[in-house]
C-alpha atoms as a PDB file:
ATOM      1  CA  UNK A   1    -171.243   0.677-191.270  1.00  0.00           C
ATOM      2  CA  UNK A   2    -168.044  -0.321-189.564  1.00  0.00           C
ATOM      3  CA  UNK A   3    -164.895  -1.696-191.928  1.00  0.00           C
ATOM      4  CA  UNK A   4    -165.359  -5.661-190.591  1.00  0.00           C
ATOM      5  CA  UNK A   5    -161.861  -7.214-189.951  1.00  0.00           C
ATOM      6  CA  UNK A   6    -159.611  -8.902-192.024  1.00  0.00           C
ATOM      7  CA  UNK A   7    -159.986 -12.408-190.372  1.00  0.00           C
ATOM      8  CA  UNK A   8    -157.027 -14.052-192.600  1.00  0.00           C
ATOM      9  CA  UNK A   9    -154.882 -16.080-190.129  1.00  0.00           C
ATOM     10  CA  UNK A  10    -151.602 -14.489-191.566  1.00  0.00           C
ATOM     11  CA  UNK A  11    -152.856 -10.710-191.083  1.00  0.00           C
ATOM     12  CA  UNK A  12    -153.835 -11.511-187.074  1.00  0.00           C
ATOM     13  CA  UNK A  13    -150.479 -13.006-186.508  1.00  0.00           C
ATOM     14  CA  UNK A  14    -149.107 -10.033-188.019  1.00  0.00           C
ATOM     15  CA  UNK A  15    -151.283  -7.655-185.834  1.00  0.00           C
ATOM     16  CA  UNK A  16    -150.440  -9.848-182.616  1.00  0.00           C
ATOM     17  CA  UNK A  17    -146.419  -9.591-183.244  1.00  0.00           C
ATOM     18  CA  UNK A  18    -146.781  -5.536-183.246  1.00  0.00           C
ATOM     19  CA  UNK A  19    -149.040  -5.847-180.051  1.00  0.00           C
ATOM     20  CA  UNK A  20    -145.904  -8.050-178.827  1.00  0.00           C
ATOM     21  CA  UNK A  21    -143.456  -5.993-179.545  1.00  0.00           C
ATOM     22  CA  UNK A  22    -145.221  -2.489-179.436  1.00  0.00           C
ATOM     23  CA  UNK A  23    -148.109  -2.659-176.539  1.00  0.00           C
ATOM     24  CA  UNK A  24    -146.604  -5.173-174.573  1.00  0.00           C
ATOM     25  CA  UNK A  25    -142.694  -4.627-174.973  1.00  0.00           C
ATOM     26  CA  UNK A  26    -141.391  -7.822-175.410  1.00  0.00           C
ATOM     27  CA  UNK A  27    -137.512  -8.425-176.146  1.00  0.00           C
ATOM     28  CA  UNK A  28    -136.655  -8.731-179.855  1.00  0.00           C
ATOM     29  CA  UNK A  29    -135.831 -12.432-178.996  1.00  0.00           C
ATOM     30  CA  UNK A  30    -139.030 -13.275-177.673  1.00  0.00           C
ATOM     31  CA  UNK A  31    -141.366 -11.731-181.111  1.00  0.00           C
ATOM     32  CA  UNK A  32    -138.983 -13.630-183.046  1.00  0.00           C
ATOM     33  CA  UNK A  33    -139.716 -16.771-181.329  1.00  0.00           C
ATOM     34  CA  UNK A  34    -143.742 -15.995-181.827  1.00  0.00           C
ATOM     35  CA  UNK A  35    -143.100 -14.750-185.144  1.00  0.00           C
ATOM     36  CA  UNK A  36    -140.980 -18.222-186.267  1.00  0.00           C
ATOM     37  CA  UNK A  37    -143.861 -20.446-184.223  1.00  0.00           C
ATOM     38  CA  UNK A  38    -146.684 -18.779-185.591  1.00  0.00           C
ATOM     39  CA  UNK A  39    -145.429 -18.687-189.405  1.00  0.00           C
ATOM     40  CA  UNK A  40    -145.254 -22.664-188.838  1.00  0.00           C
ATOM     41  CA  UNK A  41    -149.058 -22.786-187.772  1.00  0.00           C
ATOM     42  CA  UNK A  42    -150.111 -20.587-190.807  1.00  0.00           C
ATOM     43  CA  UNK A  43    -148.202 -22.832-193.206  1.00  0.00           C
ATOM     44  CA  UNK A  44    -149.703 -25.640-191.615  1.00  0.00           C
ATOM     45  CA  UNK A  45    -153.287 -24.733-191.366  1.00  0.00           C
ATOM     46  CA  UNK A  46    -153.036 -23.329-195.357  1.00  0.00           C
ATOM     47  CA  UNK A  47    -152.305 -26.966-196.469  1.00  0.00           C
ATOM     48  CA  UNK A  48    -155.445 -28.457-194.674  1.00  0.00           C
ATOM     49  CA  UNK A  49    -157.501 -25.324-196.312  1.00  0.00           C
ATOM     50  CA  UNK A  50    -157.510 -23.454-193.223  1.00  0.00           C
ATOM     51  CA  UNK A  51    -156.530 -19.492-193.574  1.00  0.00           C
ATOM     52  CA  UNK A  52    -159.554 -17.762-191.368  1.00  0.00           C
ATOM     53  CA  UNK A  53    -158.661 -17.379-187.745  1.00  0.00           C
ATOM     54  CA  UNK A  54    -162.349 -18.336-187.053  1.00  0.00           C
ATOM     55  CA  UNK A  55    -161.494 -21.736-188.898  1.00  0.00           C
ATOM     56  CA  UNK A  56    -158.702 -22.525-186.570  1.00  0.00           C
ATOM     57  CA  UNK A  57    -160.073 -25.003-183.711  1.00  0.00           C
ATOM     58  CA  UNK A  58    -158.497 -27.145-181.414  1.00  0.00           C
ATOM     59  CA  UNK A  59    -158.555 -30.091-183.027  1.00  0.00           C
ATOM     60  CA  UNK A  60    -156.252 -28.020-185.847  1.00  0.00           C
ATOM     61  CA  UNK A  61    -153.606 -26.901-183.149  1.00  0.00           C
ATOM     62  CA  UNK A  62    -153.454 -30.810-181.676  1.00  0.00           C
ATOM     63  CA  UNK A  63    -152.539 -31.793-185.218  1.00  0.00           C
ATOM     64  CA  UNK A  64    -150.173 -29.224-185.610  1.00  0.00           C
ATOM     65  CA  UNK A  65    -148.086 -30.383-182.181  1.00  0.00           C
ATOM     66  CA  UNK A  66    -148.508 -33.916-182.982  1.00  0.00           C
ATOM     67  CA  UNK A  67    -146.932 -33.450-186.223  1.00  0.00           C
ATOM     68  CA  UNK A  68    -144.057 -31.942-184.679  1.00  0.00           C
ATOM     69  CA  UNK A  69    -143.587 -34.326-182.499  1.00  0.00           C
ATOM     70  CA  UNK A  70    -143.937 -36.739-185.451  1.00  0.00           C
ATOM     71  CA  UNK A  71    -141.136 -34.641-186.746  1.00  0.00           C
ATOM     72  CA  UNK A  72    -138.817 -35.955-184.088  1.00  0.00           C
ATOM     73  CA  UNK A  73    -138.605 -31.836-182.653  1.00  0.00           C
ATOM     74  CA  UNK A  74    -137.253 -31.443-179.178  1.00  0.00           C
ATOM     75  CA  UNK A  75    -139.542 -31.579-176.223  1.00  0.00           C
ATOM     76  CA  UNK A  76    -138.888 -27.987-175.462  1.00  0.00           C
ATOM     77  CA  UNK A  77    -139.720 -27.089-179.374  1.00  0.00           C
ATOM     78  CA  UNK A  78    -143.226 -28.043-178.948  1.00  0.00           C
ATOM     79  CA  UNK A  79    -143.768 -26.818-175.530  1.00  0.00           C
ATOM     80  CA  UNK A  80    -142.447 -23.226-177.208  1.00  0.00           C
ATOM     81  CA  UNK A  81    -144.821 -23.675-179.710  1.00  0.00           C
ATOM     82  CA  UNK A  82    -147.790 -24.661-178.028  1.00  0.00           C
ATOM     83  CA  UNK A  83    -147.133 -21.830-175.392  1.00  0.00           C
ATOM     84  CA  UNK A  84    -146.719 -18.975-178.501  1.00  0.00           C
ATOM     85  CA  UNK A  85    -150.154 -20.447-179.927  1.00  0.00           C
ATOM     86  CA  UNK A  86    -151.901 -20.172-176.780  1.00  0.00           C
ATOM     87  CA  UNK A  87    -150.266 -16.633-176.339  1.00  0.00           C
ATOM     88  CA  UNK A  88    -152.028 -15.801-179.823  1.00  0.00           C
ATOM     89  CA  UNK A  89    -155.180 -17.127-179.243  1.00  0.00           C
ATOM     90  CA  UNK A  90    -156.079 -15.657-176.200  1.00  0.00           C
ATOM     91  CA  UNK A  91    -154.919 -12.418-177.066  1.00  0.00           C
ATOM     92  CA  UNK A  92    -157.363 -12.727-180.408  1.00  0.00           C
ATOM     93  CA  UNK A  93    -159.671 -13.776-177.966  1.00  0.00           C
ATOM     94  CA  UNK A  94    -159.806 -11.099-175.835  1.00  0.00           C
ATOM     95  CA  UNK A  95    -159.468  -8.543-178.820  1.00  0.00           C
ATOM     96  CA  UNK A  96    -162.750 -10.129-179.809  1.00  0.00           C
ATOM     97  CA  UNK A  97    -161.349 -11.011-183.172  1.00  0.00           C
ATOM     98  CA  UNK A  98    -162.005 -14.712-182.542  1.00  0.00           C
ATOM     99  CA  UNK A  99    -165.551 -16.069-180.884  1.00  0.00           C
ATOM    100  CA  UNK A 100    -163.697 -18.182-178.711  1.00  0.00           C
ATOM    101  CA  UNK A 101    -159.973 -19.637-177.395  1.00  0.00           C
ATOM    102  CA  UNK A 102    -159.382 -22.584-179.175  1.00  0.00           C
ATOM    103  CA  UNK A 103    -155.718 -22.616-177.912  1.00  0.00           C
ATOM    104  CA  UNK A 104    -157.267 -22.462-173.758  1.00  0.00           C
ATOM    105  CA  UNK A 105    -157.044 -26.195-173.818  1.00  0.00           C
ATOM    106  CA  UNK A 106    -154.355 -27.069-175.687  1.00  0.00           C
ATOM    107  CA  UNK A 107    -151.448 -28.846-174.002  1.00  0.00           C
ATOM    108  CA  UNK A 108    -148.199 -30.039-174.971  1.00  0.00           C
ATOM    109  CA  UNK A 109    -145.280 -31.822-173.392  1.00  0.00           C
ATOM    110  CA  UNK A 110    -143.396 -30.036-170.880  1.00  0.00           C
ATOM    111  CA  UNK A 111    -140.021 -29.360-172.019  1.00  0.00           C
ATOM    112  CA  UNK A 112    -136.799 -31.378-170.460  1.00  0.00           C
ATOM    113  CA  UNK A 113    -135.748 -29.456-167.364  1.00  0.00           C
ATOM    114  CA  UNK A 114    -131.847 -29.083-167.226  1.00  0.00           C
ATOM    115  CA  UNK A 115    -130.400 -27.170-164.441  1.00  0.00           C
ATOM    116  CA  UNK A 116    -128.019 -24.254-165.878  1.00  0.00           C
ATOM    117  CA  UNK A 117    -124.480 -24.642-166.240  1.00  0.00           C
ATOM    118  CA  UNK A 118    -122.944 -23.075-163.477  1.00  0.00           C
ATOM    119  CA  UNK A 119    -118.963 -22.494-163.252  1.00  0.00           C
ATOM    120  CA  UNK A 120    -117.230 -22.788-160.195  1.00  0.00           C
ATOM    121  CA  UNK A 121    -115.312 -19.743-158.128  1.00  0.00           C
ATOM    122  CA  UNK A 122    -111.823 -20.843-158.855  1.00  0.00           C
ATOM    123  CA  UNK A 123    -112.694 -21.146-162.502  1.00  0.00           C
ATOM    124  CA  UNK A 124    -114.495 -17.398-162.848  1.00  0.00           C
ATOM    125  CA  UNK A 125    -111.045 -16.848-160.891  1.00  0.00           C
ATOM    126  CA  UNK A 126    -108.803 -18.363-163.442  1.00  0.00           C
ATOM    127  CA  UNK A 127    -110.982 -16.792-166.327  1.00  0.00           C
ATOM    128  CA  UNK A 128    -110.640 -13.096-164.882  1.00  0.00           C
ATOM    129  CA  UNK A 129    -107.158 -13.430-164.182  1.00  0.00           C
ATOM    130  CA  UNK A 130    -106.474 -14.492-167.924  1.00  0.00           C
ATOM    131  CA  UNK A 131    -108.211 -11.867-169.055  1.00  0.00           C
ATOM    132  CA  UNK A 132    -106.919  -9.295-166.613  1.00  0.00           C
ATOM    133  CA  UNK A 133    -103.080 -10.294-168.317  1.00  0.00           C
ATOM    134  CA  UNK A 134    -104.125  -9.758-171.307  1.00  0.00           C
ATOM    135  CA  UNK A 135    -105.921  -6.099-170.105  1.00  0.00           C
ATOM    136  CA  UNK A 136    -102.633  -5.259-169.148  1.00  0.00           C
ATOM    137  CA  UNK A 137    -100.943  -4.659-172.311  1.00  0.00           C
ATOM    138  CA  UNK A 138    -103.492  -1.912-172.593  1.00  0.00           C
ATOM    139  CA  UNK A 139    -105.149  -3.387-175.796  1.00  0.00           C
ATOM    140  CA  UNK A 140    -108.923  -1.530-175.924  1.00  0.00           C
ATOM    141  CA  UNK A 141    -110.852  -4.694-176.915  1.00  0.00           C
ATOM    142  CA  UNK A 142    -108.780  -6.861-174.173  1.00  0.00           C
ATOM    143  CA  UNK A 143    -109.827  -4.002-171.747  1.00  0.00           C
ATOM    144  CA  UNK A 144    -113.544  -4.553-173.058  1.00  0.00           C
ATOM    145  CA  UNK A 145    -113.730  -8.041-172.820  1.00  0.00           C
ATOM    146  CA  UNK A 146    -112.659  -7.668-168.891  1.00  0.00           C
ATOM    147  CA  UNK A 147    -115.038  -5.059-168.298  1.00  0.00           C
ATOM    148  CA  UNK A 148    -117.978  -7.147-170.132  1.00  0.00           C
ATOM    149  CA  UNK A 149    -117.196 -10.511-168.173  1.00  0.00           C
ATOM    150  CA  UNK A 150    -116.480  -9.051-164.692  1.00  0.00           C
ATOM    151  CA  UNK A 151    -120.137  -7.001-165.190  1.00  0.00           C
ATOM    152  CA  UNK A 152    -121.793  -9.804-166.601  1.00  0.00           C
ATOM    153  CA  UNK A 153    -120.769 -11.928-163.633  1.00  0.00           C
ATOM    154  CA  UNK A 154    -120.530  -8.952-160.795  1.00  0.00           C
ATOM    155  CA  UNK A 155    -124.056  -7.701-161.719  1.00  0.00           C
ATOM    156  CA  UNK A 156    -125.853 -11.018-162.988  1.00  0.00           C
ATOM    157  CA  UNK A 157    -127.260  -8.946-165.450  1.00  0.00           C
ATOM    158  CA  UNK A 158    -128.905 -10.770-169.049  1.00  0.00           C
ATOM    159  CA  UNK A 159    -126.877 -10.138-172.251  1.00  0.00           C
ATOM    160  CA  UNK A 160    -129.721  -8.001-173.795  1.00  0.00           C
ATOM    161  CA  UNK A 161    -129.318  -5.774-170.725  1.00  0.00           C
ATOM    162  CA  UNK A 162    -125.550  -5.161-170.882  1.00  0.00           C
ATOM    163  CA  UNK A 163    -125.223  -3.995-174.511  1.00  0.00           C
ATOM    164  CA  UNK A 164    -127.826  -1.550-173.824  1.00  0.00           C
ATOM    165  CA  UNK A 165    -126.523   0.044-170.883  1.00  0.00           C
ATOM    166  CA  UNK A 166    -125.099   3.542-171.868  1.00  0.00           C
ATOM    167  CA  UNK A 167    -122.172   5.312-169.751  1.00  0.00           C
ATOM    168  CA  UNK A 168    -124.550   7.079-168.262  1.00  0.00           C
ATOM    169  CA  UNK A 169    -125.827   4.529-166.516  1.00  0.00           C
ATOM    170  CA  UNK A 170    -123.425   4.099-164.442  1.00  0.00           C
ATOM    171  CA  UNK A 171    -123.086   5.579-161.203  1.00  0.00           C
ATOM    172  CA  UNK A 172    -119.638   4.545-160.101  1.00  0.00           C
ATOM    173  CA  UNK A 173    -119.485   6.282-156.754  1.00  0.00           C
ATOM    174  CA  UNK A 174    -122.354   3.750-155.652  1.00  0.00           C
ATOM    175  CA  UNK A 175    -121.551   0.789-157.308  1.00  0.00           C
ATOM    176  CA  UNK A 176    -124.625   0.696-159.611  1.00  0.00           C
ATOM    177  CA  UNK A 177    -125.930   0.288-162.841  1.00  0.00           C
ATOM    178  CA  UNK A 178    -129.435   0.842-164.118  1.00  0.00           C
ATOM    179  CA  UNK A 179    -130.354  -1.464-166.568  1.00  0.00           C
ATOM    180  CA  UNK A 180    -133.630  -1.866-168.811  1.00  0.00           C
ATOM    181  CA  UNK A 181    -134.905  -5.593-168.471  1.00  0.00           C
ATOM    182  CA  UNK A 182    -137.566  -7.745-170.156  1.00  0.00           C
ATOM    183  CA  UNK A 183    -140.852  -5.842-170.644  1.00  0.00           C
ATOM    184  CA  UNK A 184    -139.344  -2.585-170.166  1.00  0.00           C
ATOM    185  CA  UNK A 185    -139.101  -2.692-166.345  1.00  0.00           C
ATOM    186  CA  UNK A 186    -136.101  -0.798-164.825  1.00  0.00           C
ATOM    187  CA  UNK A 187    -133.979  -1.451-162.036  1.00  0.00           C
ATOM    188  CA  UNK A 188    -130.830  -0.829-160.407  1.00  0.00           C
ATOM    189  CA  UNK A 189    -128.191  -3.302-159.940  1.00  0.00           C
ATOM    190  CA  UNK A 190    -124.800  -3.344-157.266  1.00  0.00           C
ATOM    191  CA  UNK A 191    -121.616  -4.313-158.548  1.00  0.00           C
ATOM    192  CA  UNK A 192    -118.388  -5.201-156.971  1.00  0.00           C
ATOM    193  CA  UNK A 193    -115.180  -3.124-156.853  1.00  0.00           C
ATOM    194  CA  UNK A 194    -113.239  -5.448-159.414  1.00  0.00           C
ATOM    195  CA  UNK A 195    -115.875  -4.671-161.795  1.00  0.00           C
ATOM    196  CA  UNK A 196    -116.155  -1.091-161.222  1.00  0.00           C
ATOM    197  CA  UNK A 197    -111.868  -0.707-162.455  1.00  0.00           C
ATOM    198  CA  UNK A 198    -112.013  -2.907-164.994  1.00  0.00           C
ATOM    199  CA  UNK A 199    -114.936  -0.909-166.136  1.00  0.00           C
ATOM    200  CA  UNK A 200    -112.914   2.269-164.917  1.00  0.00           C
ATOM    201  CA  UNK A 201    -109.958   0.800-167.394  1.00  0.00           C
ATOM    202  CA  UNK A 202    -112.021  -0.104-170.009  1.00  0.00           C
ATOM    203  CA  UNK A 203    -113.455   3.974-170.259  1.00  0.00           C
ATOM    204  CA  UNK A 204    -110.428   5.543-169.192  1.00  0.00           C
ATOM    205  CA  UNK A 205    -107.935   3.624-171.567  1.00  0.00           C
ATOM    206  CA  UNK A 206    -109.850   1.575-174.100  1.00  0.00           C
ATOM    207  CA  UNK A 207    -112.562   3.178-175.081  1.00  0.00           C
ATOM    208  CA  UNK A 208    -111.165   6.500-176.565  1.00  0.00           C
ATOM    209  CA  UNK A 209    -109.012   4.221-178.368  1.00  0.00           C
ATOM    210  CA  UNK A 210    -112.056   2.773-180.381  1.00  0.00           C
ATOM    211  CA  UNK A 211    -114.028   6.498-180.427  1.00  0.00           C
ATOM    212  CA  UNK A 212    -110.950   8.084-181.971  1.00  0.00           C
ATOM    213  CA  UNK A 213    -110.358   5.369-184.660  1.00  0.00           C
ATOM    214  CA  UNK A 214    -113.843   4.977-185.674  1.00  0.00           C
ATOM    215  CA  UNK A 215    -116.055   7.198-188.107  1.00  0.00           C
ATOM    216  CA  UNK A 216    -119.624   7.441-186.622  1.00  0.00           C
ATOM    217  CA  UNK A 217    -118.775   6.229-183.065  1.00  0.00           C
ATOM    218  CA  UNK A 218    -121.898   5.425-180.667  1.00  0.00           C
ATOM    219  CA  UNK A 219    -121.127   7.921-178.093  1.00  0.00           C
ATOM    220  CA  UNK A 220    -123.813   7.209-175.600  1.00  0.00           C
ATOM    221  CA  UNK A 221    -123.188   2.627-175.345  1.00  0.00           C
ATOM    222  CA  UNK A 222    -121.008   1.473-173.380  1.00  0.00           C
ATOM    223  CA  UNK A 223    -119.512  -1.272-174.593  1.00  0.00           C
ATOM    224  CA  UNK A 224    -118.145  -0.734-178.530  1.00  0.00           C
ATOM    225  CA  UNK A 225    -117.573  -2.703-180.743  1.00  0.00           C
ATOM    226  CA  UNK A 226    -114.600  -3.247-182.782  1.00  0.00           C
ATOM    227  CA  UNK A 227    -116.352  -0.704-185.283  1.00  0.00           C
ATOM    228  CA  UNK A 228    -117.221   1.917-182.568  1.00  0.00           C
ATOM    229  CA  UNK A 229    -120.657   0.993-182.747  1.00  0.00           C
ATOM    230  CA  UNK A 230    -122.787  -0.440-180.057  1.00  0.00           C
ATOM    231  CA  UNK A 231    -121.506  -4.035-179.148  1.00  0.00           C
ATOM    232  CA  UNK A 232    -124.430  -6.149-180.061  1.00  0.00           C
ATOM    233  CA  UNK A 233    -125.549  -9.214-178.382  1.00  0.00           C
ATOM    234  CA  UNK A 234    -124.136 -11.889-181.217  1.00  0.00           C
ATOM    235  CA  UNK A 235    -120.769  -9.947-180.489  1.00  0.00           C
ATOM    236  CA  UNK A 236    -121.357 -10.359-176.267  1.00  0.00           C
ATOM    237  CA  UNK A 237    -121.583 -13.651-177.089  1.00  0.00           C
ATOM    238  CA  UNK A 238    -118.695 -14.321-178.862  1.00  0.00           C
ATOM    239  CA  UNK A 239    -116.555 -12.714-176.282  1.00  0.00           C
ATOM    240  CA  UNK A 240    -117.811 -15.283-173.617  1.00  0.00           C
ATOM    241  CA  UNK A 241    -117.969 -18.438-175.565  1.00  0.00           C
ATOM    242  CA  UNK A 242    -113.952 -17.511-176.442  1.00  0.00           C
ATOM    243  CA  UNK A 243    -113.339 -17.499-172.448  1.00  0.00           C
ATOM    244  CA  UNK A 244    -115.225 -20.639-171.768  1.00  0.00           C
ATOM    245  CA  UNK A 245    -114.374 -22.672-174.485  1.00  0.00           C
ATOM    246  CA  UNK A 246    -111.567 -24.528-172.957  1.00  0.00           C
ATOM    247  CA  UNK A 247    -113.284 -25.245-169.517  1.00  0.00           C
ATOM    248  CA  UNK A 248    -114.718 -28.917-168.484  1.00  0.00           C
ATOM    249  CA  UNK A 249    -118.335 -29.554-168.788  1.00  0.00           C
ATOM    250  CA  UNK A 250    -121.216 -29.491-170.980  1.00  0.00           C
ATOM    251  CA  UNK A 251    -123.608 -27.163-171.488  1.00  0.00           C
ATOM    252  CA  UNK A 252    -124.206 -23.309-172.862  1.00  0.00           C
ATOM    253  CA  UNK A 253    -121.270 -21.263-172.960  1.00  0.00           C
ATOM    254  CA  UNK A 254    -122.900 -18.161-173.656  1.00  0.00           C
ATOM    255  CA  UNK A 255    -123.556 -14.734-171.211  1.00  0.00           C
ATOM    256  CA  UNK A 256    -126.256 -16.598-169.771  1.00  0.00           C
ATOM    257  CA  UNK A 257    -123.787 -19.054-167.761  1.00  0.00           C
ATOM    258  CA  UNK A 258    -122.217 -15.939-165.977  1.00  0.00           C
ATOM    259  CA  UNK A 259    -125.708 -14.729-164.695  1.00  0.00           C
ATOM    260  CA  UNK A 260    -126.234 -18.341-163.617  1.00  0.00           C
ATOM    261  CA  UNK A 261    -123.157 -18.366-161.793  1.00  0.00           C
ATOM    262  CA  UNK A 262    -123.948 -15.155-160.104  1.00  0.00           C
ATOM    263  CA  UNK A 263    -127.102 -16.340-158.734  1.00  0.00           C
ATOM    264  CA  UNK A 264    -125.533 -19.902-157.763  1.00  0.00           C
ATOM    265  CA  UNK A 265    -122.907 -18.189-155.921  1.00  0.00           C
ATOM    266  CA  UNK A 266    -124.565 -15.520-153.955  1.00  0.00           C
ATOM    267  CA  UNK A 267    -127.382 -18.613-153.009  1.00  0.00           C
ATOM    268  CA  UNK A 268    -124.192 -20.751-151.900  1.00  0.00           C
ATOM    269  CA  UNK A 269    -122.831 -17.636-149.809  1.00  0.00           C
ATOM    270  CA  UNK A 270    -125.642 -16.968-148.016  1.00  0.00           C
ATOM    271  CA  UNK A 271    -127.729 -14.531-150.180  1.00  0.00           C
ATOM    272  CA  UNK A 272    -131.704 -14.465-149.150  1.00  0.00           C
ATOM    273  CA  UNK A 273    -134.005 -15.869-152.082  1.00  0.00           C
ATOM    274  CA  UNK A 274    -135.967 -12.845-152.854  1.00  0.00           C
ATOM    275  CA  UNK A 275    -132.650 -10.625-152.777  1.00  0.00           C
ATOM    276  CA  UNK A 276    -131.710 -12.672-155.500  1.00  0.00           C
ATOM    277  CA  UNK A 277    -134.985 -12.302-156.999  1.00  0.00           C
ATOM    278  CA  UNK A 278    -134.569  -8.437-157.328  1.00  0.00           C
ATOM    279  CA  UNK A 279    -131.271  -8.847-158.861  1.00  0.00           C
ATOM    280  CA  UNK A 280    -131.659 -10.586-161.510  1.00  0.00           C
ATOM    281  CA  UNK A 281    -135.296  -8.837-161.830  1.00  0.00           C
ATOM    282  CA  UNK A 282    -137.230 -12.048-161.884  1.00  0.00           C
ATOM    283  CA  UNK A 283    -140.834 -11.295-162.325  1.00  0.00           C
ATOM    284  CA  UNK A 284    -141.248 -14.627-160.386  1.00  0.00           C
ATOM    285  CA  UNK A 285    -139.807 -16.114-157.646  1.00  0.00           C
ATOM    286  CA  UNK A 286    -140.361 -19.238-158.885  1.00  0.00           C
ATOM    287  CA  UNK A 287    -138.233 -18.796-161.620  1.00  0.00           C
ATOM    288  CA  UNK A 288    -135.293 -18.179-158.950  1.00  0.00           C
ATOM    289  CA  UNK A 289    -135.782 -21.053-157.289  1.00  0.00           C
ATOM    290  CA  UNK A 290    -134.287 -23.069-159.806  1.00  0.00           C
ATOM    291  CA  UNK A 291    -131.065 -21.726-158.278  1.00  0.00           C
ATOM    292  CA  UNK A 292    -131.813 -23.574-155.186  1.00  0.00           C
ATOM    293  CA  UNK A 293    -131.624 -26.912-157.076  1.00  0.00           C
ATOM    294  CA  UNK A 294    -128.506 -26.064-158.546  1.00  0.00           C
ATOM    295  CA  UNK A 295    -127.012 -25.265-154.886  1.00  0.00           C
ATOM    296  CA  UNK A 296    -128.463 -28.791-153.563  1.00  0.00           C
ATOM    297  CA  UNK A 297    -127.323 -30.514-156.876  1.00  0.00           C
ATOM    298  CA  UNK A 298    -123.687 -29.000-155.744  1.00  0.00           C
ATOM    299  CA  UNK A 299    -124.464 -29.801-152.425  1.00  0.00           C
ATOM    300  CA  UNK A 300    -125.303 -33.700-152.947  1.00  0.00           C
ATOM    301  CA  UNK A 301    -122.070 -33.439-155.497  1.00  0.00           C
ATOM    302  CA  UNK A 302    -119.416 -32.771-152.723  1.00  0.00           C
ATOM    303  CA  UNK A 303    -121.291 -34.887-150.685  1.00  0.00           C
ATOM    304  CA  UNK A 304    -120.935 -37.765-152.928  1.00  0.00           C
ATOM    305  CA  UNK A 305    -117.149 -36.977-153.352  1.00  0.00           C
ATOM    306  CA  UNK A 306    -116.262 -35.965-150.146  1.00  0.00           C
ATOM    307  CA  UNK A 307    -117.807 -38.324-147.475  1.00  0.00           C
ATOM    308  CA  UNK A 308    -116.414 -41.840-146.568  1.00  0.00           C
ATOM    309  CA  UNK A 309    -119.730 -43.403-146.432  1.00  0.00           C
ATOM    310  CA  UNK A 310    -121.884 -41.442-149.207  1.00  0.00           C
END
């Protein structure tokens, strides 16, 4: 007779994060978010005396959202967790570890839609020209920092994909670098002369610098950190929000607004759609499309600002 499974609530979320991350190859950032949702719900449904996935019904998961809404959480909060819920369910569904999808009809609020901050040419300008002086002196992390920003905006590539690029990835004869984006899908990606010297100055003059004064250097990455070791994503990030921190505007000021940017600016030069698309290896071209309302909100910005009779 077969072992019947363990139908606690706590050990199928912990069976769906390894499918997550294992089966399915989701980004680090992504299981976290499930995991962090999903521990919520189990907390939840153990103080109303529910801890057997069978137990948990619709009526359960409504509660749960309406509580956090209750709560006062963000919009976008409870459409996260409603959509990590659902994500569970079905996949316990279709495991056959639950009888049926309670989450299938579940529905919460969308989230607030805010276009991404985009940053104009002459600012990207101004910022790579600052950190092109300080470059010169030849300091290694000023030459990394360059390198990082003019790839992050030449390439439009997502932070998690530029600390994992190794040298080898780079084919600097043709412009390219192969990158490894969300669900493990490859692709190549052009880059612009600038990008290719200060990348050229960065593993020419800066990064022996950091090998040779560091015990256990990563030899394969990249991008080093201060330590030698692969620069990380927290540490991406802190280079970036260092170069945008003194420009006008609200919004993120993390890696992010560089791929933004990227897109924004290749839509506003001409660039088709689904070019774009492939780029920034959107699985969707709806989710490019939001660069198109960032164009027209530019658009309807210098129009309003520029004409006598807007």
């Amino acid at each position: 007779m077969a072992e019947r499974t363990d139908q606690r609530l706590a050990v199928l979320v912990d069976a769906f994060l390894s499918h997550a991350r294992h089966a399915r190859g989701l980004s680090e950032q992504t299981v976290r978010a499930y995991a962090n949702d999903l521990e919520q719900l189990v907390a939840f449904s153990a103080a109303r005396g529910v801890e057997s996935a069978p137990d948990l019904g619709l009526e359960l998961l409504r509660d749960w959202l309406w509580d956090a809404d209750h709560r006062g959480l963000a919009r976008s909060t409870i459409a996260r967790r409603s959509s990590s819920v659902r994500a569970f369910t079905r996949w316990a569904s279709e495991s056959g570890l639950l009888p049926v999808d309670p989450g299938v009809r579940l529905r919460a609020p969308k989230g607030a839609s805010h276009l991404p901050r985009v940053v104009s040419s002459d600012q990207v300008r101004a910022i790579l020209d600052g950190l092109a002086t300080r470059a010169a002196t030849d300091d290694p992390i000023a030459l990394r920092d360059l390198a990082v920003v003019e790839l992050l905006y030449a390439a439009g590539i997502r932070v998690s994909e530029l600390v994992g690029i190794d040298v080898l990835d780079l084919d600097r004869g043709r412009l390219t670098v192969r990158v490894l984006g969300k669900g493990g899908r490859e692709r190549v990606v052009p880059f612009g002369v600038p990008a290719r010297d200060a990348v050229e100055a960065w593993l020419e003059r800066g990064r022996p610098i950091v090998v040779a004064r560091s015990e256990q250097p990563d030899t394969g990455a990249l991008f080093l950190g201060d330590r030698g070791v692969r620069l990380g994503v927290r540490g991406a990030y802190r280079i970036v929000a260092k170069v945008l921190q003194d420009l006008p505007g609200e919004g993120p000021s993390g890696p992010h607004t560089f791929r933004h940017t990227a897109a924004t600016h290749l839509l506003d030069g001409g660039a088709d759609l689904r070019a774009v698309q492939e780029l920034l290896g959107h699985a969707s071209l709806g989710t490019t499309q939001i660069y198109t309302h960032v164009s027209s909100a530019r658009l309807r910005e210098v129009y309003r600002t520029a004409h006598p009779r807007a």
